[in-house]
C-alpha atoms as a PDB file:
ATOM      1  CA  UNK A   1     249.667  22.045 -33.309  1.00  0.00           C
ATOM      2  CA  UNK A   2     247.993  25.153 -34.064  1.00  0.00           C
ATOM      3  CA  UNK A   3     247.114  23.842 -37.968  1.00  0.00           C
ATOM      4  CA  UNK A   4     245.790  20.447 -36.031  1.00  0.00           C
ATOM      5  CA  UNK A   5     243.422  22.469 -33.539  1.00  0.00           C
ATOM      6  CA  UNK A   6     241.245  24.521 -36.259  1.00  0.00           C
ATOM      7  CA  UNK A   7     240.644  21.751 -38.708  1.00  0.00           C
ATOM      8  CA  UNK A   8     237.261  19.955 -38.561  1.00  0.00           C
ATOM      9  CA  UNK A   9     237.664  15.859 -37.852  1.00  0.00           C
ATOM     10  CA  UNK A  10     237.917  13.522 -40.809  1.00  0.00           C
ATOM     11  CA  UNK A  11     234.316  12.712 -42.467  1.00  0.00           C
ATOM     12  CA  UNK A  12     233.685   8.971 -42.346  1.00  0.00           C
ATOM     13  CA  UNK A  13     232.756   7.467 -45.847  1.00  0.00           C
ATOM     14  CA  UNK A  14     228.777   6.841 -45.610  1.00  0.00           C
ATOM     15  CA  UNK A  15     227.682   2.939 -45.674  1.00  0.00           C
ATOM     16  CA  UNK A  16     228.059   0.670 -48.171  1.00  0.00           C
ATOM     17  CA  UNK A  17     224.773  -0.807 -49.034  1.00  0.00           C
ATOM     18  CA  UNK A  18     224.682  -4.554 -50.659  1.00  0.00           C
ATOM     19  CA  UNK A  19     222.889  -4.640 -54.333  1.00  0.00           C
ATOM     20  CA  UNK A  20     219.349  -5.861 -54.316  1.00  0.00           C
ATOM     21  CA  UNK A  21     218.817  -9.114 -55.643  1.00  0.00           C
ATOM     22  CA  UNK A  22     215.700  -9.342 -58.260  1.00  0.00           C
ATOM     23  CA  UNK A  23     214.070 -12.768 -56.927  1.00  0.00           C
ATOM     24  CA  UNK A  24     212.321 -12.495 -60.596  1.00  0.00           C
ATOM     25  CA  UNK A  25     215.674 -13.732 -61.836  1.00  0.00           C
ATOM     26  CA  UNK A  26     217.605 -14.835 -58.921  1.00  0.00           C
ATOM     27  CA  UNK A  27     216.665 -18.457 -57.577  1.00  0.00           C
ATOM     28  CA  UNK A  28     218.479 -18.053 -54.697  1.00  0.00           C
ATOM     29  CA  UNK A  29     216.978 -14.709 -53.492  1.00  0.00           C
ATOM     30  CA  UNK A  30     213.625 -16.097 -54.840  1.00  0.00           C
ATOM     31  CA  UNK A  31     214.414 -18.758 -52.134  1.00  0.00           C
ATOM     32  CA  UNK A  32     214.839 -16.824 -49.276  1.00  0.00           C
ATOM     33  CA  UNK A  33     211.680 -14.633 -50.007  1.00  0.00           C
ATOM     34  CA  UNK A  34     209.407 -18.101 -50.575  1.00  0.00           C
ATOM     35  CA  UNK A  35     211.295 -21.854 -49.579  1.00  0.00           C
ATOM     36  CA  UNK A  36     208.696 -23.425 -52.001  1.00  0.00           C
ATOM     37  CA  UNK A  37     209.741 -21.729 -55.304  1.00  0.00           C
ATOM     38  CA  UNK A  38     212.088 -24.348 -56.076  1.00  0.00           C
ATOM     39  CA  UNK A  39     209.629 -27.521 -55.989  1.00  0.00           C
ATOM     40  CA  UNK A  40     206.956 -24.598 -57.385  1.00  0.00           C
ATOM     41  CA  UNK A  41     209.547 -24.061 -60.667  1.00  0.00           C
ATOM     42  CA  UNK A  42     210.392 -27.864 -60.550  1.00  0.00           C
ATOM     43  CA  UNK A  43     206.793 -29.006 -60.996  1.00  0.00           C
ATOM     44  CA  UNK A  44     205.913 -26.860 -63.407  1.00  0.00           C
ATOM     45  CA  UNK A  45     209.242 -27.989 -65.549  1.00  0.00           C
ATOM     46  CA  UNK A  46     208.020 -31.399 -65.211  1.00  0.00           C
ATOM     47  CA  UNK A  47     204.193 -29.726 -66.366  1.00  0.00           C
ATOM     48  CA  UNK A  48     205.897 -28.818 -69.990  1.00  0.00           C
ATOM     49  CA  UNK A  49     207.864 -32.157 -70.294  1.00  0.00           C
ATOM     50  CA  UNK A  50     206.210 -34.755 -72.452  1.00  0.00           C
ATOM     51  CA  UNK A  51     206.195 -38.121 -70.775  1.00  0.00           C
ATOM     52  CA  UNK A  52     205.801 -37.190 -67.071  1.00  0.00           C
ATOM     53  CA  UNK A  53     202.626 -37.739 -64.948  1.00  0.00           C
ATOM     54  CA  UNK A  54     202.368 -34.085 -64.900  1.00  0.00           C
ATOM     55  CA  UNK A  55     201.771 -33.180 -68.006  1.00  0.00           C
ATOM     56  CA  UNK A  56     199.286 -35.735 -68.607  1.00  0.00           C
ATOM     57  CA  UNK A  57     197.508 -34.434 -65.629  1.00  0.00           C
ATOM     58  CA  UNK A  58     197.535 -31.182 -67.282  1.00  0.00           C
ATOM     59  CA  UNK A  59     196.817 -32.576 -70.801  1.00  0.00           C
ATOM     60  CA  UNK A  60     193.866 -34.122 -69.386  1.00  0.00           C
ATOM     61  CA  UNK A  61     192.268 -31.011 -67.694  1.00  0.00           C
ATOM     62  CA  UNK A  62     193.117 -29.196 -71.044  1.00  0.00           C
ATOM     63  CA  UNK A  63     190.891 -31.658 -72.860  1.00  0.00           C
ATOM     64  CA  UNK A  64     188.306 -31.918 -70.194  1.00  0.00           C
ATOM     65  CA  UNK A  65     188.043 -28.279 -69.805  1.00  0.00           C
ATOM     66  CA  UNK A  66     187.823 -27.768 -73.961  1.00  0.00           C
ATOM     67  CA  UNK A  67     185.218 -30.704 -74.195  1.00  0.00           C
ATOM     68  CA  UNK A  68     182.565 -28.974 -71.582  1.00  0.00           C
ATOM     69  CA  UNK A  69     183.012 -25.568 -73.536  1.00  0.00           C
ATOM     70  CA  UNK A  70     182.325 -27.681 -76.808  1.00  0.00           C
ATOM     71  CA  UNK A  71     179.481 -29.094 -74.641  1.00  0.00           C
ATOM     72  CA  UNK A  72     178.358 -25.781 -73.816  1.00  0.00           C
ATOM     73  CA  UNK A  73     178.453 -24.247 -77.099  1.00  0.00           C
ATOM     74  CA  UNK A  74     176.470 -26.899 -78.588  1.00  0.00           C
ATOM     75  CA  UNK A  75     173.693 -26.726 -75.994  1.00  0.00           C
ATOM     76  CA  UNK A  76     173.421 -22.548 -76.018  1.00  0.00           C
ATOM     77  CA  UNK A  77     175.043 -21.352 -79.105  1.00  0.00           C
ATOM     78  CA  UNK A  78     173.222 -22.549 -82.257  1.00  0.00           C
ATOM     79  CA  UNK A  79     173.508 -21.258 -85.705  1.00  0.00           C
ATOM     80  CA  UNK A  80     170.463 -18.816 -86.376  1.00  0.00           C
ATOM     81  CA  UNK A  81     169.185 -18.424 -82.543  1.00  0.00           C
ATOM     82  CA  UNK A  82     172.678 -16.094 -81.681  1.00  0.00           C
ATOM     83  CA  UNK A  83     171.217 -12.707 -79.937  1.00  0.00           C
ATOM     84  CA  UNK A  84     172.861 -10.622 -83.129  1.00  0.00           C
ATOM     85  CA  UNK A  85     171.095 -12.894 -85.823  1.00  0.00           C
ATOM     86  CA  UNK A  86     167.819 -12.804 -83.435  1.00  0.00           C
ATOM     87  CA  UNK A  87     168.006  -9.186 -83.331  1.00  0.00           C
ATOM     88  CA  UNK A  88     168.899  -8.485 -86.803  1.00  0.00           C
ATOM     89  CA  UNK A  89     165.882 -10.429 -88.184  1.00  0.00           C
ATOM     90  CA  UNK A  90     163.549  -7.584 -86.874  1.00  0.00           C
ATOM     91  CA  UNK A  91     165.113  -5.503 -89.310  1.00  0.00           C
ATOM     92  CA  UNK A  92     164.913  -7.848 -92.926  1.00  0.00           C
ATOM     93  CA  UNK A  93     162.616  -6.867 -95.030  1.00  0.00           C
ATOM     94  CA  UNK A  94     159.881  -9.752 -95.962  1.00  0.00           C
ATOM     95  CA  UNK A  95     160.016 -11.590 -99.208  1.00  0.00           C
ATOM     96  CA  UNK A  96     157.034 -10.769-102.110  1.00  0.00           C
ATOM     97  CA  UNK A  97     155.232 -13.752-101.296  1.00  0.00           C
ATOM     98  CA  UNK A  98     154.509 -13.250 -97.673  1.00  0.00           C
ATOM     99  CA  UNK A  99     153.464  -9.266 -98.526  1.00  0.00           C
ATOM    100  CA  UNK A 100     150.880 -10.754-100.796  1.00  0.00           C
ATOM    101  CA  UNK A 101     149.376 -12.773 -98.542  1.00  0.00           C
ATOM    102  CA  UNK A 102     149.210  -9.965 -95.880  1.00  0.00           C
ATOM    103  CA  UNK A 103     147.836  -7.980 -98.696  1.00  0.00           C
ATOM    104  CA  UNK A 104     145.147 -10.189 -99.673  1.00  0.00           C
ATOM    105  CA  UNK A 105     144.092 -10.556 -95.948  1.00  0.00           C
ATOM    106  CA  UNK A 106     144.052  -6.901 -95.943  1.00  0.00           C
ATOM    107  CA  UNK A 107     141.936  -7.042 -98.501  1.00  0.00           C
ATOM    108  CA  UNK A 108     139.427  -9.546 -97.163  1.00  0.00           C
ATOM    109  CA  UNK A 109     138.430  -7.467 -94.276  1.00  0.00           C
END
């Protein structure tokens, strides 16, 4: 009785807390966070596989989208009339046959 009354009550064992689920890697908890990410992942499975509607769909963007840039470069991006060759021709130095001619004109005046 006299042992009972000076010890302290028993400690209770703190919570156990469930693990976190990474929805990253867990469908399920994936679920739960966002109830589209199953037809989300679905469709883009079907995107990759050859023979489905969907991955024409995306086949055909791919080559629309690649065609315009072809388009563009074509239109903007020719050969000799790039800003780096444009720039660099200030600095070439001029063949004999054009310093002649400024020569002679020189000489004219």
């Amino acid at each position: 009785d006299e042992v009972q009354s000076v010890l302290r009550p028993k400690k209770e064992p703190p919570k156990k807390y469930a693990k976190k689920i990474n929805p990253l890697k867990s469908m399920k908890a994936m679920a739960l966070l966002n109830p589209h990410a199953r037809q989300h992942k679905a469709a883009a499975k079907r995107a990759l596989q050859d023979g489905t509607q969907e991955n024409r769909d995306v086949q055909a963007k791919k080559k629309k989208r690649s065609e315009a840039a072809k388009a563009y470069n074509k239109k903007f991006k020719k050969g000799d009339e790039t800003f780096y060759k444009t720039m660099m021709k200030a600095f070439e130095t001029k063949p004999a046959k054009e310093e002649a001619e400024e020569a002679g004109e020189e000489a004219d005046e």
